[in-house]
C-alpha atoms as a PDB file:
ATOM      1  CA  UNK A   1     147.298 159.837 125.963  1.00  0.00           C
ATOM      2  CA  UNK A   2     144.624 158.154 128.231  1.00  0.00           C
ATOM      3  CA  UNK A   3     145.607 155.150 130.721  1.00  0.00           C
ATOM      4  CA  UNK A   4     142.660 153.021 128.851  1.00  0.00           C
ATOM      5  CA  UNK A   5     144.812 153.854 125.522  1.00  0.00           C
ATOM      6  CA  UNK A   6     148.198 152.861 126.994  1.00  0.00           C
ATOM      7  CA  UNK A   7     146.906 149.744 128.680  1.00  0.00           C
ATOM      8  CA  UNK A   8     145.566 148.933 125.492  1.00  0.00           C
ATOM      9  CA  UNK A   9     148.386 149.039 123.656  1.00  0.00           C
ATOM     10  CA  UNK A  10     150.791 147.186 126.145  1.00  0.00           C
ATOM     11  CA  UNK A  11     148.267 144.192 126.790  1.00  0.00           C
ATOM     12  CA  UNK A  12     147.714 144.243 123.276  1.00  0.00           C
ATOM     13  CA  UNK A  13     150.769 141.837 122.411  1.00  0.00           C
ATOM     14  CA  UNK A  14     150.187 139.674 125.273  1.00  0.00           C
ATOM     15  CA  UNK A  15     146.332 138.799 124.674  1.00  0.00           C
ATOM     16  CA  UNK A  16     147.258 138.172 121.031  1.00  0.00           C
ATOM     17  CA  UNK A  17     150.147 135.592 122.051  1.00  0.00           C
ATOM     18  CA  UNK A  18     147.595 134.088 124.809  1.00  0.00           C
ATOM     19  CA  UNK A  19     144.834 133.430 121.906  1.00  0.00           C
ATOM     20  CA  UNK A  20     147.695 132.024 119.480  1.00  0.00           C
ATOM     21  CA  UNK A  21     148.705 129.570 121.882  1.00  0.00           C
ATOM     22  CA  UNK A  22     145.631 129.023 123.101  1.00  0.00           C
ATOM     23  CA  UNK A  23     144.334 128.471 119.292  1.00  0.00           C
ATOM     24  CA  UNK A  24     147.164 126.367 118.717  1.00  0.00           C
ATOM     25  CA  UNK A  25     146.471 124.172 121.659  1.00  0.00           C
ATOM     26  CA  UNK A  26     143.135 123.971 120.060  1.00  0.00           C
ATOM     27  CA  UNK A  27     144.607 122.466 116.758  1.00  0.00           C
ATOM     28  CA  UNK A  28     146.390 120.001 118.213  1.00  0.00           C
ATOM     29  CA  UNK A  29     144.290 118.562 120.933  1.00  0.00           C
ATOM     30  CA  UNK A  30     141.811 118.030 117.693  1.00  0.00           C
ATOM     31  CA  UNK A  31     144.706 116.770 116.086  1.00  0.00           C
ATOM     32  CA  UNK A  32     144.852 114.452 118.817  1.00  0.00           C
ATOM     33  CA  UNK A  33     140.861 113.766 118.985  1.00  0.00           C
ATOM     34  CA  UNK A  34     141.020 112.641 115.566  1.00  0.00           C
ATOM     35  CA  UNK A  35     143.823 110.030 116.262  1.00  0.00           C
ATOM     36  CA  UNK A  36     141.688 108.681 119.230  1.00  0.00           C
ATOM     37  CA  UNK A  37     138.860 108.550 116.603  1.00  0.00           C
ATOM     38  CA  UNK A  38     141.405 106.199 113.989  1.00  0.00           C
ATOM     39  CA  UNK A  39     142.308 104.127 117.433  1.00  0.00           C
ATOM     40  CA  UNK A  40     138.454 103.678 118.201  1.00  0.00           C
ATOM     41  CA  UNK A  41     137.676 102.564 114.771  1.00  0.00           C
ATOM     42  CA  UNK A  42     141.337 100.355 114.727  1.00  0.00           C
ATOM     43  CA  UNK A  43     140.440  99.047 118.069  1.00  0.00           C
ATOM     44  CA  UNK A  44     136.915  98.231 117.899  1.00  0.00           C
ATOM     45  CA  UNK A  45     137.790  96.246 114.125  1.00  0.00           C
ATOM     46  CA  UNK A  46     140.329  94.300 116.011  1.00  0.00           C
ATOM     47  CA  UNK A  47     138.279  93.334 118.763  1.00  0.00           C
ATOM     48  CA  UNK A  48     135.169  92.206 116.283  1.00  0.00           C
ATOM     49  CA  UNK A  49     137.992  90.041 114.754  1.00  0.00           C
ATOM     50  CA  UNK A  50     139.350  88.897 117.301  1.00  0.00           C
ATOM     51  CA  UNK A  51     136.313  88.157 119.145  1.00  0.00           C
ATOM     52  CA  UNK A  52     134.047  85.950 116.139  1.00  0.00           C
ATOM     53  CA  UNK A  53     137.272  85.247 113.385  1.00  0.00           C
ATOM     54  CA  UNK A  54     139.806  84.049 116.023  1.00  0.00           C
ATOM     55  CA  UNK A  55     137.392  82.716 118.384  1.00  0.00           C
ATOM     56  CA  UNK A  56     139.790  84.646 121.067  1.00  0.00           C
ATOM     57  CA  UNK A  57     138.222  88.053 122.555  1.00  0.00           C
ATOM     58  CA  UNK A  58     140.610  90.733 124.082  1.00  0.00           C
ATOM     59  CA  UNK A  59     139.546  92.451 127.129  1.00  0.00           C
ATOM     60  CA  UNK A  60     141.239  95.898 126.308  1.00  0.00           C
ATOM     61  CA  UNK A  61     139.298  96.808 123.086  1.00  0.00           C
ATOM     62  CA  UNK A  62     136.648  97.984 124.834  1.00  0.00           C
ATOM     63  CA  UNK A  63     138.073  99.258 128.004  1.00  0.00           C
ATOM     64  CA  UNK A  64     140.300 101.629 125.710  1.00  0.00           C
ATOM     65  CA  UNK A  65     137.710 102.273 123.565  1.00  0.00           C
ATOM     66  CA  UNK A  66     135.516 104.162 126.500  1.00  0.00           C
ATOM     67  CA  UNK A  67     138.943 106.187 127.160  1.00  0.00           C
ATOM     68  CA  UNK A  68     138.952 107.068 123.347  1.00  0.00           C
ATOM     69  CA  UNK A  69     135.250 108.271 123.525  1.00  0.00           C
ATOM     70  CA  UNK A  70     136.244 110.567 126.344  1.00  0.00           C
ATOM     71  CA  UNK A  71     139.480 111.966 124.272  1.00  0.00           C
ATOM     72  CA  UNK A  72     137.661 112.333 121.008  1.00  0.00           C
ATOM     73  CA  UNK A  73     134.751 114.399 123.195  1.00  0.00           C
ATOM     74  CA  UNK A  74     136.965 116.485 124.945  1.00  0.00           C
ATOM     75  CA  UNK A  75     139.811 117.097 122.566  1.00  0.00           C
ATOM     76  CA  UNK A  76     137.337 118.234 120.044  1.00  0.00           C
ATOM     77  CA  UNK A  77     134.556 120.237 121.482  1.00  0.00           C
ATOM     78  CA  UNK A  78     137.293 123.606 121.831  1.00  0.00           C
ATOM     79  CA  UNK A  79     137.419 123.657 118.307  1.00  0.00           C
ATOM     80  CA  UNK A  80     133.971 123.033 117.736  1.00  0.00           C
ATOM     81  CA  UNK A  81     133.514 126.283 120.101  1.00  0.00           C
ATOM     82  CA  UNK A  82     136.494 128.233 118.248  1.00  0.00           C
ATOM     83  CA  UNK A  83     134.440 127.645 114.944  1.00  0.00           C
ATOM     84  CA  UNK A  84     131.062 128.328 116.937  1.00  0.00           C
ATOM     85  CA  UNK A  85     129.974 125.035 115.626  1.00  0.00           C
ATOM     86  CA  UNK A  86     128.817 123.885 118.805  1.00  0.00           C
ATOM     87  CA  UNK A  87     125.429 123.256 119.431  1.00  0.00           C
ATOM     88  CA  UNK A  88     122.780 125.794 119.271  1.00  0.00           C
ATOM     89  CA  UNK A  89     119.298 127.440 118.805  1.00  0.00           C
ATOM     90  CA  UNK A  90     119.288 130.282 116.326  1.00  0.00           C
ATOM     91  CA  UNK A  91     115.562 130.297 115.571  1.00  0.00           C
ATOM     92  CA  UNK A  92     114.947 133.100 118.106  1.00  0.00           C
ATOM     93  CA  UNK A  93     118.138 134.805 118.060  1.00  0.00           C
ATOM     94  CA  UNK A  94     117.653 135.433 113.546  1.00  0.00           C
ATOM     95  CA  UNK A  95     114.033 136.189 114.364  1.00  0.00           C
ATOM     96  CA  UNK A  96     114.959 139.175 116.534  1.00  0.00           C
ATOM     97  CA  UNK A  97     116.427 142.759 115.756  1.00  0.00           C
ATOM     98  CA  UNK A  98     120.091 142.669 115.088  1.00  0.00           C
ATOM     99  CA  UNK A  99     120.883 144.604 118.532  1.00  0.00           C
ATOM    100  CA  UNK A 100     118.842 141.972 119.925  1.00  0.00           C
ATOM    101  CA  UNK A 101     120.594 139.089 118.861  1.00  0.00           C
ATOM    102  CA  UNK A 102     123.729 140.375 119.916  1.00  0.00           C
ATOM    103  CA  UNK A 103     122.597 140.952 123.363  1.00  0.00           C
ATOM    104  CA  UNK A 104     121.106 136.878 123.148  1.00  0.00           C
ATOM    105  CA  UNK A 105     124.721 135.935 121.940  1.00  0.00           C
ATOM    106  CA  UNK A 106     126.907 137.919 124.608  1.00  0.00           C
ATOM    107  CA  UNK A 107     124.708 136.574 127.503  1.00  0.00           C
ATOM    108  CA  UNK A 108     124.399 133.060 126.289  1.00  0.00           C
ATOM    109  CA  UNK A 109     128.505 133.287 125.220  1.00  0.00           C
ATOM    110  CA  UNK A 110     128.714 134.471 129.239  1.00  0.00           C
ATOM    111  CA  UNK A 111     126.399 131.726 130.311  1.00  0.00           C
ATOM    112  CA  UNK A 112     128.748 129.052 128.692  1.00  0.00           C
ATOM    113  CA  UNK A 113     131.887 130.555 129.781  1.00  0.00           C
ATOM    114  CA  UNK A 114     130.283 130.690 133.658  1.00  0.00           C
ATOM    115  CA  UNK A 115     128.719 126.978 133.325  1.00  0.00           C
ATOM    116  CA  UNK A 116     132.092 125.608 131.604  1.00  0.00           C
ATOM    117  CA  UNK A 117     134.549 127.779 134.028  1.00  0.00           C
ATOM    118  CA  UNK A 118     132.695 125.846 136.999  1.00  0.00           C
ATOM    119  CA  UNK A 119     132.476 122.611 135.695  1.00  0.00           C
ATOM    120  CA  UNK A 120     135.912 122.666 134.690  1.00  0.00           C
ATOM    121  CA  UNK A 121     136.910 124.053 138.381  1.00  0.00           C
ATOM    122  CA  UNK A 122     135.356 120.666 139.978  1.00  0.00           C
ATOM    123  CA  UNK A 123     136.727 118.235 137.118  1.00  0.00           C
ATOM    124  CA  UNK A 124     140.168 120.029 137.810  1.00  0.00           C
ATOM    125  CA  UNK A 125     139.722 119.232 141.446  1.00  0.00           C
ATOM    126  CA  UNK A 126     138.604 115.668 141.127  1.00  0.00           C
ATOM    127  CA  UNK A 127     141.660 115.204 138.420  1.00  0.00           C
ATOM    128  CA  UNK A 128     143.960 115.657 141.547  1.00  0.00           C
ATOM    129  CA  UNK A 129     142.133 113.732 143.924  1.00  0.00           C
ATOM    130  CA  UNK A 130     142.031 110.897 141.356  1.00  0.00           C
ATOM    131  CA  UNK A 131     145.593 111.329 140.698  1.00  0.00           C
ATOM    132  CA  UNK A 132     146.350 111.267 144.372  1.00  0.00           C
ATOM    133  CA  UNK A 133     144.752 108.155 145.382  1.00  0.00           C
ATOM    134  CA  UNK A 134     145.607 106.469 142.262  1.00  0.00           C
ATOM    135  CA  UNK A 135     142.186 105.375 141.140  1.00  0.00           C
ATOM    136  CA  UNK A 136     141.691 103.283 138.566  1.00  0.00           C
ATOM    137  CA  UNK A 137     138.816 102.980 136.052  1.00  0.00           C
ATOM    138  CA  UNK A 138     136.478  99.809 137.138  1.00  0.00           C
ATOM    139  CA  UNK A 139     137.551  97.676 134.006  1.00  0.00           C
ATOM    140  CA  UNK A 140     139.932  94.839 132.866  1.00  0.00           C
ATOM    141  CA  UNK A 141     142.661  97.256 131.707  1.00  0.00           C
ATOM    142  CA  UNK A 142     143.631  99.066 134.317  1.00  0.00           C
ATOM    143  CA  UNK A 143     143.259 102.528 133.600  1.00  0.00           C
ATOM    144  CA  UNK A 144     143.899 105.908 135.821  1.00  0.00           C
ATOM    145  CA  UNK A 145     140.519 107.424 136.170  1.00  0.00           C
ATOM    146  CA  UNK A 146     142.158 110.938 136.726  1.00  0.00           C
ATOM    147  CA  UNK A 147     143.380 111.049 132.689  1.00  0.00           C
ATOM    148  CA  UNK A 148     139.947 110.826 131.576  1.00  0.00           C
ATOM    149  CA  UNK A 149     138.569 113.345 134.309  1.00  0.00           C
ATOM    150  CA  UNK A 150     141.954 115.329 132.882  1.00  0.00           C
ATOM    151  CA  UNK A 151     140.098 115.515 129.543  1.00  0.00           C
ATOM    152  CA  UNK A 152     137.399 116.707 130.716  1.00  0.00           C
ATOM    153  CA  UNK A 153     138.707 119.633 132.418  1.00  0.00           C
ATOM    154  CA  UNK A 154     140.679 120.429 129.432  1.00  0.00           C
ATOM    155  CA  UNK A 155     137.653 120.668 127.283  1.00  0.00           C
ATOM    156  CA  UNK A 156     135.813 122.635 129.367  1.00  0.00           C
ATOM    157  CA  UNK A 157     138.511 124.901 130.559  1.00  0.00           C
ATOM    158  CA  UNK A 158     139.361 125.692 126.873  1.00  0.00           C
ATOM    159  CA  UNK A 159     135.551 126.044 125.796  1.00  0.00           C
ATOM    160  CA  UNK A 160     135.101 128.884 128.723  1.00  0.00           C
ATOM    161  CA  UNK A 161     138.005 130.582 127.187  1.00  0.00           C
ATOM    162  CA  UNK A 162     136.592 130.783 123.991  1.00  0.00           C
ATOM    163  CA  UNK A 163     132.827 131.956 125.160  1.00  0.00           C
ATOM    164  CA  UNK A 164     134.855 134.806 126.702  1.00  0.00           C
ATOM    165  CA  UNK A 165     136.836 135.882 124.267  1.00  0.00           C
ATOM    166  CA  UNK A 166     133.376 135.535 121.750  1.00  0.00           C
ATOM    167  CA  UNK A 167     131.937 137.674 124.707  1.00  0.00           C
ATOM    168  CA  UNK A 168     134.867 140.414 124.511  1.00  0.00           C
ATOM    169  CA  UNK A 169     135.079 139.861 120.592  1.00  0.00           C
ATOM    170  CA  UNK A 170     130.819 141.331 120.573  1.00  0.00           C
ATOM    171  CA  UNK A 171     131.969 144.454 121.697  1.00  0.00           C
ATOM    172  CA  UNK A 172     134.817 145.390 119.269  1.00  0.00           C
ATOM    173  CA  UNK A 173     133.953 146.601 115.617  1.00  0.00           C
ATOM    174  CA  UNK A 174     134.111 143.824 112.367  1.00  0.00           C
ATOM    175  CA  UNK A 175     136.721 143.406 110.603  1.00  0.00           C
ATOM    176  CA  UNK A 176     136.165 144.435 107.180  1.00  0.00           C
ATOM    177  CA  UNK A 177     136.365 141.860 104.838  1.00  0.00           C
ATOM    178  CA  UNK A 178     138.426 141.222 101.473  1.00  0.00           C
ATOM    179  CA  UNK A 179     135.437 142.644  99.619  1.00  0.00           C
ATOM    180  CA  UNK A 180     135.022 145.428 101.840  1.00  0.00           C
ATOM    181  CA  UNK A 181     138.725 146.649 101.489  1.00  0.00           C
ATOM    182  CA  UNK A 182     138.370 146.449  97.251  1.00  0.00           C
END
């Protein structure tokens, strides 16, 4: 039995219970993106209301509204990757060769993963500075600057992860379908 074999098989179980919990981190930050989209909406009514029918504006509907953008960006776009719904140009990749398009979709899934990993590493870095110094957003509510910058380095930390694993997942054989097994 080969080392390649037996590291294979032992690393096995732990990469599959890395990408469940990093799928179901996935789940619930969109869980949690979709909440800060019913908040937005919620918020944003109540401050139109409040603002022209009770003649009596709040200052925190839109303050917590730009925090709710952020969440609803960065708590969504992992699952958007998962799903490899994100953003992109196929036009050149379908018009190739099939071996061709692969090779187009491993280095642009490595591209992303680089681009996100070091984005993520300075957003991660200014998180703790932020939280350090105790910085708050520039607004009426006051609002620590380092939980938005937080959101960001979760989003981008999680999207890297998934352009790698698409990366690693080019390389192994499809799994046959329902179909395919009939």
């Amino acid at each position: 039995m080969s080392i390649r074999r037996t590291l294979a098989g032992s690393l096995s179980p732990v990469v599959h219970a890395f990408t469940r919990v990093h799928d179901g981190l996935t789940h619930l930050s969109f869980w949690i993106a979709m909440l800060a989209v019913t908040y937005l909406t919620l918020a944003t009514g109540w401050g139109v209301i409040s603002r022209y029918a009770l003649e009596s504006p709040v200052s925190w509907t839109s303050d917590t509204a730009a925090v709710s953008f952020a969440l609803v960006t960065f708590f969504a776009a992992p699952m958007l990757t998962l799903k490899r719904s994100h953003a992109s140009m196929n036009a050149i990749v379908e018009a190739l060769p099939e071996v061709g398009g692969r090779w187009i979709n491993r280095f642009t899934s490595l591209l992303g993963a680089v681009v996100c990993f070091l984005i993520a590493w300075y957003a991660g870095n200014e998180t703790l500075r932020l939280y350090e110094s105790g910085v708050m957003m520039i607004s009426a509510t006051p609002i620590p600057k380092w939980f938005v910058v937080m959101a960001l380095a979760y989003g981008l930390t999680s999207m890297a992860l998934y352009f790698v694993r698409h990366f690693i997942a080019s390389f192994l054989p499809a799994k046959p379908t329902n179909s395919e097994n009939n």
